[in-house]
N, C-alpha and C. Protein backbone atom coordinates (compact mmCIF):
# COMPACT_ATOMS: atom_id res chain seq x y z
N UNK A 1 0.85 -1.18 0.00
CA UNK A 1 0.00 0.00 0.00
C UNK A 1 0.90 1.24 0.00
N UNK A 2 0.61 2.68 -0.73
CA UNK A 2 1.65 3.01 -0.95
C UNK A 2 1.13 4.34 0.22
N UNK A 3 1.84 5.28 0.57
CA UNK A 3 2.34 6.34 2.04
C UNK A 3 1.12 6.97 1.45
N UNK A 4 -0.01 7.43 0.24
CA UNK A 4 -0.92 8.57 0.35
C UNK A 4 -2.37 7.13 1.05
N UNK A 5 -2.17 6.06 0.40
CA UNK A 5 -3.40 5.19 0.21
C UNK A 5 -3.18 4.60 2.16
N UNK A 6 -2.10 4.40 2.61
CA UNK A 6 -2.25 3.95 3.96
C UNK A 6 -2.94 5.25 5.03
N UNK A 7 -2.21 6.77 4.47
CA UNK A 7 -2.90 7.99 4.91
C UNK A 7 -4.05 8.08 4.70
N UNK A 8 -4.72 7.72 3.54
CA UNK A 8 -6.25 7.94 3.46
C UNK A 8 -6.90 6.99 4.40
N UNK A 9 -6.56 5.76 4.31
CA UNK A 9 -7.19 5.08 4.89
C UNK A 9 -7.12 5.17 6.82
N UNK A 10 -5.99 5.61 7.14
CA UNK A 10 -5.79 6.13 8.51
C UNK A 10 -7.45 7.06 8.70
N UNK A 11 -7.41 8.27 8.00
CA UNK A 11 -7.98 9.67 7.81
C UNK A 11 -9.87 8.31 7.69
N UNK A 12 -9.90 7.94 6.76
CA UNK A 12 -11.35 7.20 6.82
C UNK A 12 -11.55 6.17 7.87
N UNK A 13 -10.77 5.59 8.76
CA UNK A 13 -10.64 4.85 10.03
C UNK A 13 -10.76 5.94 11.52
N UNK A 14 -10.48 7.45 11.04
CA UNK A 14 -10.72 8.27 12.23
C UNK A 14 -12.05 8.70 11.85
N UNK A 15 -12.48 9.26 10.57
CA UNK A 15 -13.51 9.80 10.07
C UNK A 15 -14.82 8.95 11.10
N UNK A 16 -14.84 7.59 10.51
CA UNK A 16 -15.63 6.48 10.90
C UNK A 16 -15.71 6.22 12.31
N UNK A 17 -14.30 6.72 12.91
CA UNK A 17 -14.52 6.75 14.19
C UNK A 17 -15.40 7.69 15.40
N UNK A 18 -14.89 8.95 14.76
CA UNK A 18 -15.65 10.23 14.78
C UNK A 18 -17.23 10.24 14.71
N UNK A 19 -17.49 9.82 13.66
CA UNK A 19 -18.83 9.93 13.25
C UNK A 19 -19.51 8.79 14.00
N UNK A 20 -19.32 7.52 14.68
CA UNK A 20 -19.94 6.69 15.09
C UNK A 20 -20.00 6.79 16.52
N UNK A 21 -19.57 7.40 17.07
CA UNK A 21 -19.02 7.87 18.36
C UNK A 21 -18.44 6.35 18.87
N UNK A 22 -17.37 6.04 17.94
CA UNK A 22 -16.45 5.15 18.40
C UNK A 22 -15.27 5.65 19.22
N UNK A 23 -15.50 5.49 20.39
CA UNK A 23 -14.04 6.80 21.02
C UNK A 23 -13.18 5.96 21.41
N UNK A 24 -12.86 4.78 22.07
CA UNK A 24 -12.29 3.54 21.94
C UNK A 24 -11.43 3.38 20.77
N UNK A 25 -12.08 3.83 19.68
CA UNK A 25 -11.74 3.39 18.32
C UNK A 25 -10.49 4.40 17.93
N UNK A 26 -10.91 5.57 18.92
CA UNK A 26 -10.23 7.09 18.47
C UNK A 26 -8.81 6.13 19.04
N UNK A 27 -8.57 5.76 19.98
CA UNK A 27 -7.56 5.50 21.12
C UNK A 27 -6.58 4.94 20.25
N UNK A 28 -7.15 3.27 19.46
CA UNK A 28 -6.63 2.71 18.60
C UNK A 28 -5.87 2.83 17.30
N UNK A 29 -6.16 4.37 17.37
CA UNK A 29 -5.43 4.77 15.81
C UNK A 29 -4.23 5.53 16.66
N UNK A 30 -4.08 5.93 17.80
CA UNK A 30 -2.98 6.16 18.48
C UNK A 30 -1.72 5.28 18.59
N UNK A 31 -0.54 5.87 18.77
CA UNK A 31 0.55 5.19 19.54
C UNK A 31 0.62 5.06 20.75
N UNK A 32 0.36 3.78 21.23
CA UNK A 32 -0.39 3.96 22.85
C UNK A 32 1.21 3.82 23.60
N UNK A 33 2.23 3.78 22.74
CA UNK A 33 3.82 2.99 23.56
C UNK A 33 4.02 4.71 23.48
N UNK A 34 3.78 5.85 23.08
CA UNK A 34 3.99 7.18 23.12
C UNK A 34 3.25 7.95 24.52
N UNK A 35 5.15 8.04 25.36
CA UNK A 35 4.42 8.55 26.57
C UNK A 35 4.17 9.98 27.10
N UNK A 36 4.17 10.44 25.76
CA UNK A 36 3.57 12.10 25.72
C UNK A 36 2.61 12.30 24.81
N UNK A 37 1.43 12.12 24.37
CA UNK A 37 0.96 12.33 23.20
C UNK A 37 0.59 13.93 22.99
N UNK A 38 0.29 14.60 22.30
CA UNK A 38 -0.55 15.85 21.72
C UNK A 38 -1.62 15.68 21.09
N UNK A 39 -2.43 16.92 21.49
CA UNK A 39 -3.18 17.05 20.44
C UNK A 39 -3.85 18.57 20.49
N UNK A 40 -4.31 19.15 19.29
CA UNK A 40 -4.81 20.59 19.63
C UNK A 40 -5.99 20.57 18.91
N UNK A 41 -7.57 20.55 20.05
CA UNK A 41 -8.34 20.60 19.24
C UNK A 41 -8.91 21.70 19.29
N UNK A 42 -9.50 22.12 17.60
CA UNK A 42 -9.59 23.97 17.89
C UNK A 42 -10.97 24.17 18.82
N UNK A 43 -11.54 23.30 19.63
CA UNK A 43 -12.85 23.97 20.63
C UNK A 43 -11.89 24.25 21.66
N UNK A 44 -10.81 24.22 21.87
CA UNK A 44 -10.20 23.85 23.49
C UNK A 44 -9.17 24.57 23.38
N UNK A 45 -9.51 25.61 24.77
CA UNK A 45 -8.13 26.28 24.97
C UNK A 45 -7.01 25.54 24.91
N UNK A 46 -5.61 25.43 24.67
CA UNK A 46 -4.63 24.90 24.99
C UNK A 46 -4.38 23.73 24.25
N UNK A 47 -3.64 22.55 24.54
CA UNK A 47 -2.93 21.44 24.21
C UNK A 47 -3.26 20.61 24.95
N UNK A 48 -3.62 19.32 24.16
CA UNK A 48 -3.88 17.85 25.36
C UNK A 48 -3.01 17.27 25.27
N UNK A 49 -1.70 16.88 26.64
CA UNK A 49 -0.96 16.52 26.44
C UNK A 49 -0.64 15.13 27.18
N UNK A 50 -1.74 14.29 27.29
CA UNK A 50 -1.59 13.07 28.01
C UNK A 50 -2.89 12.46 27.48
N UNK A 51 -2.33 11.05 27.98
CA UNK A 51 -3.73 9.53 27.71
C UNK A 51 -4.39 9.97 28.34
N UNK A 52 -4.51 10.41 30.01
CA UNK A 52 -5.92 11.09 30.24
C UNK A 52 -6.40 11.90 29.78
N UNK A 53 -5.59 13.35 29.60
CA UNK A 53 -6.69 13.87 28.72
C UNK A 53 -7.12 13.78 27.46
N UNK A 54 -6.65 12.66 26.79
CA UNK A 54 -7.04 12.61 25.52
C UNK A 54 -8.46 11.48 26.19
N UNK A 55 -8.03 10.52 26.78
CA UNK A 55 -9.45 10.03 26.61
C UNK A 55 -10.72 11.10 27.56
N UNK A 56 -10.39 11.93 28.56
CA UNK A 56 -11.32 12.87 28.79
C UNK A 56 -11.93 13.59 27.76
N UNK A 57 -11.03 14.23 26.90
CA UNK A 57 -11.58 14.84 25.71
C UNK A 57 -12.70 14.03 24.75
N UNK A 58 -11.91 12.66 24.10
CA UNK A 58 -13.15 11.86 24.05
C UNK A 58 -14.37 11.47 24.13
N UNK A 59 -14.40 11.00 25.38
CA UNK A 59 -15.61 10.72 26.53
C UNK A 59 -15.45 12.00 27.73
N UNK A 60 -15.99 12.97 28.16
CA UNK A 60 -15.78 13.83 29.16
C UNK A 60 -16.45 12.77 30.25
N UNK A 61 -17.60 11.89 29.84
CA UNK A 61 -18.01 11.52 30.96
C UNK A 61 -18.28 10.06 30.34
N UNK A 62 -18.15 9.26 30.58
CA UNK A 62 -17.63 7.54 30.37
C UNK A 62 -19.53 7.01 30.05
N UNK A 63 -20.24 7.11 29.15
CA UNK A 63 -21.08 5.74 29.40
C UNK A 63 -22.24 6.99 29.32
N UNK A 64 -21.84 8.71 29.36
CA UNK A 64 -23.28 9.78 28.95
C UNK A 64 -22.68 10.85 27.80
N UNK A 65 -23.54 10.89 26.78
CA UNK A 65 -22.98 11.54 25.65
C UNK A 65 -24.15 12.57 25.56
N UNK A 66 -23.48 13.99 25.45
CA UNK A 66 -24.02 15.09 25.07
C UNK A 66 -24.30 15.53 23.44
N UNK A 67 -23.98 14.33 22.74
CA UNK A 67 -23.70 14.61 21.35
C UNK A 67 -24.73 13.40 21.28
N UNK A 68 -25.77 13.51 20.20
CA UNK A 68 -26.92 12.45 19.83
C UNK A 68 -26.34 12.16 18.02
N UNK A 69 -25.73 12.58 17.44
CA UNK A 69 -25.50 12.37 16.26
C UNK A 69 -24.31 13.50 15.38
N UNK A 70 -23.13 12.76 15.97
CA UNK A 70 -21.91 13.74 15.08
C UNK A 70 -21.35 13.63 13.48
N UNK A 71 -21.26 14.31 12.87
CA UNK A 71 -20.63 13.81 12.01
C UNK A 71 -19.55 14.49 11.20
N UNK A 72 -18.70 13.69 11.35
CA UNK A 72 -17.23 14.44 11.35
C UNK A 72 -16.65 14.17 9.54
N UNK A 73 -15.83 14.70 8.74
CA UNK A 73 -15.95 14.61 7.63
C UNK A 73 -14.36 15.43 7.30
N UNK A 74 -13.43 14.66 6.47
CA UNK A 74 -12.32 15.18 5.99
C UNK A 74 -12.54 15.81 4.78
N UNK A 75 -12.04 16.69 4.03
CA UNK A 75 -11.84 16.87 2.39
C UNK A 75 -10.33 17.78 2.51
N UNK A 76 -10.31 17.68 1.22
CA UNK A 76 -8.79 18.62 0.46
C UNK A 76 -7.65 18.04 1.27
N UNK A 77 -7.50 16.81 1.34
CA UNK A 77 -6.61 16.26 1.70
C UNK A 77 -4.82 16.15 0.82
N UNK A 78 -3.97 16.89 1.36
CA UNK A 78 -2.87 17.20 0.99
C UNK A 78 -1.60 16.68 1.75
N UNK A 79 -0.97 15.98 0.72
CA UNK A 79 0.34 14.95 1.43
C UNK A 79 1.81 15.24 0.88
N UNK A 80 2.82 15.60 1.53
CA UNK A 80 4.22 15.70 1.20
C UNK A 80 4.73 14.80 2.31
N UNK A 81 5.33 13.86 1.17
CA UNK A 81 6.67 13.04 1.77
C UNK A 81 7.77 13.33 1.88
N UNK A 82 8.39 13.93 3.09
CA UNK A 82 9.31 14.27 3.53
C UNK A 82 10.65 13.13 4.13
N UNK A 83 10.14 12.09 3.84
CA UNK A 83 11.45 10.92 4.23
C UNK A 83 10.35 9.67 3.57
N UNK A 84 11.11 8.80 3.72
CA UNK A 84 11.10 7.65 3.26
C UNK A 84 9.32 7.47 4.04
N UNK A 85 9.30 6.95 5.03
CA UNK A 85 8.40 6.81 6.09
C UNK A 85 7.57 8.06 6.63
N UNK A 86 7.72 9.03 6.59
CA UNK A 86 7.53 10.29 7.22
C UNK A 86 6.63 11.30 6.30
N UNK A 87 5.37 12.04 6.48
CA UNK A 87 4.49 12.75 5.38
C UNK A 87 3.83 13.74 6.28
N UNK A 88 3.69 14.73 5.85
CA UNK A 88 3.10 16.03 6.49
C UNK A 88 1.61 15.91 5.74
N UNK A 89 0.23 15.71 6.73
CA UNK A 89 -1.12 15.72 6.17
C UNK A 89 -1.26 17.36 6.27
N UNK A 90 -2.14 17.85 5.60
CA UNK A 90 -3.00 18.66 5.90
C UNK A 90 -3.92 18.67 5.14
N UNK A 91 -5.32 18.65 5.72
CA UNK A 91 -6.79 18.71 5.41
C UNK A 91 -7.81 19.69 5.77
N UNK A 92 -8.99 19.58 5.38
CA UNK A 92 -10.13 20.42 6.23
C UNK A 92 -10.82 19.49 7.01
N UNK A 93 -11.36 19.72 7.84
CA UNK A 93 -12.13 19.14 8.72
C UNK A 93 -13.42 19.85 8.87
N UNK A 94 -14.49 18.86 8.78
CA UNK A 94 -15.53 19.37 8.83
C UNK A 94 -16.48 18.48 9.80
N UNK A 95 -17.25 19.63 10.85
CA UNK A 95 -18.22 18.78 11.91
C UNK A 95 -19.59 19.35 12.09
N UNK A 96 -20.73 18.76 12.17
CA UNK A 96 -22.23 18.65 12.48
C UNK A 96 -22.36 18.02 13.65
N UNK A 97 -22.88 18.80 14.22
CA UNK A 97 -23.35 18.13 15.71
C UNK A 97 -24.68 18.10 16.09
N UNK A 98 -25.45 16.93 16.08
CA UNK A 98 -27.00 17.09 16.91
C UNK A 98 -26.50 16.95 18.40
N UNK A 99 -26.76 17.92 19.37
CA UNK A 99 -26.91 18.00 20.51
C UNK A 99 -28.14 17.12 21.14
N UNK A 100 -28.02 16.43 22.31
CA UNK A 100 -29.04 16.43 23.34
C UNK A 100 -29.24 17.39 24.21
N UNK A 101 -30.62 17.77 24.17
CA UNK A 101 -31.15 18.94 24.78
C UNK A 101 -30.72 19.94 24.78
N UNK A 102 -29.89 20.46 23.88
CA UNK A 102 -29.65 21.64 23.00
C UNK A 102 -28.40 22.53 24.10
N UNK A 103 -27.50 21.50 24.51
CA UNK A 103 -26.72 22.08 25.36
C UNK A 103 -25.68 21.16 25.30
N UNK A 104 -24.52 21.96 25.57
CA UNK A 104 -22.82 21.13 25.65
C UNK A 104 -22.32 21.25 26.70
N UNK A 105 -21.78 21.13 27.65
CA UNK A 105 -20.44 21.35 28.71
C UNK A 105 -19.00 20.94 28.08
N UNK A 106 -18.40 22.39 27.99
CA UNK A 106 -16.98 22.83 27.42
C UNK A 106 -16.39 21.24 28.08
N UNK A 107 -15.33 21.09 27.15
CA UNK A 107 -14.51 19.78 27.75
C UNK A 107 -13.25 20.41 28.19
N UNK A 108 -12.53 19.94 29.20
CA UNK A 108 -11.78 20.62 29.90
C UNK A 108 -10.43 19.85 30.62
């Protein structure tokens, strides 16, 4: 499989994850042996810089979802291979959210 077709398919394995509220699933596309992870998501002040808060971010609350139907969606997906192994993505991201009861609590 060649470095854009394993990227797409990464990008449609998060998409799918996203949209199904597979958050478990989110975990799995991680490097879980990485004992710093990042991430910057643009609702959230700052940087998530650990397995807890990435799975807080996730799930804020384990088993009650404030979100009844998300759906998360990539396009203009753009790839430079910079090493053998190594590729800089950049995409758009696009999200729809049906709320339950027409309210969120910021994740934090």
């Amino acid at each position: 499989m060649s470095t854009e077709a394993e990227i797409r398919a990464f990008f449609d394995q998060y998409e799918e994850c996203w949209s199904s509220r597979n958050y478990s699933g989110l975990g799995e596309l991680w490097d879980r042996d990485d004992p710093q992870p990042f991430y910057r998501p643009m609702e959230v002040d700052g940087y998530i810089d650990s397995w807890t808060g990435l799975e807080r971010y996730w799930e804020p609350r384990p088993g009650v979802s404030y979100v009844e139907a998300p759906c998360f969606c990539y396009k203009n997906l753009k790839l430079k291979l910079v090493a053998p192994d190594v590729a800089i993505a950049m995409s758009d991201f696009s999200w729809d959210l049906k709320l339950r009861g027409g309210g969120i609590t910021p994740v934090r």
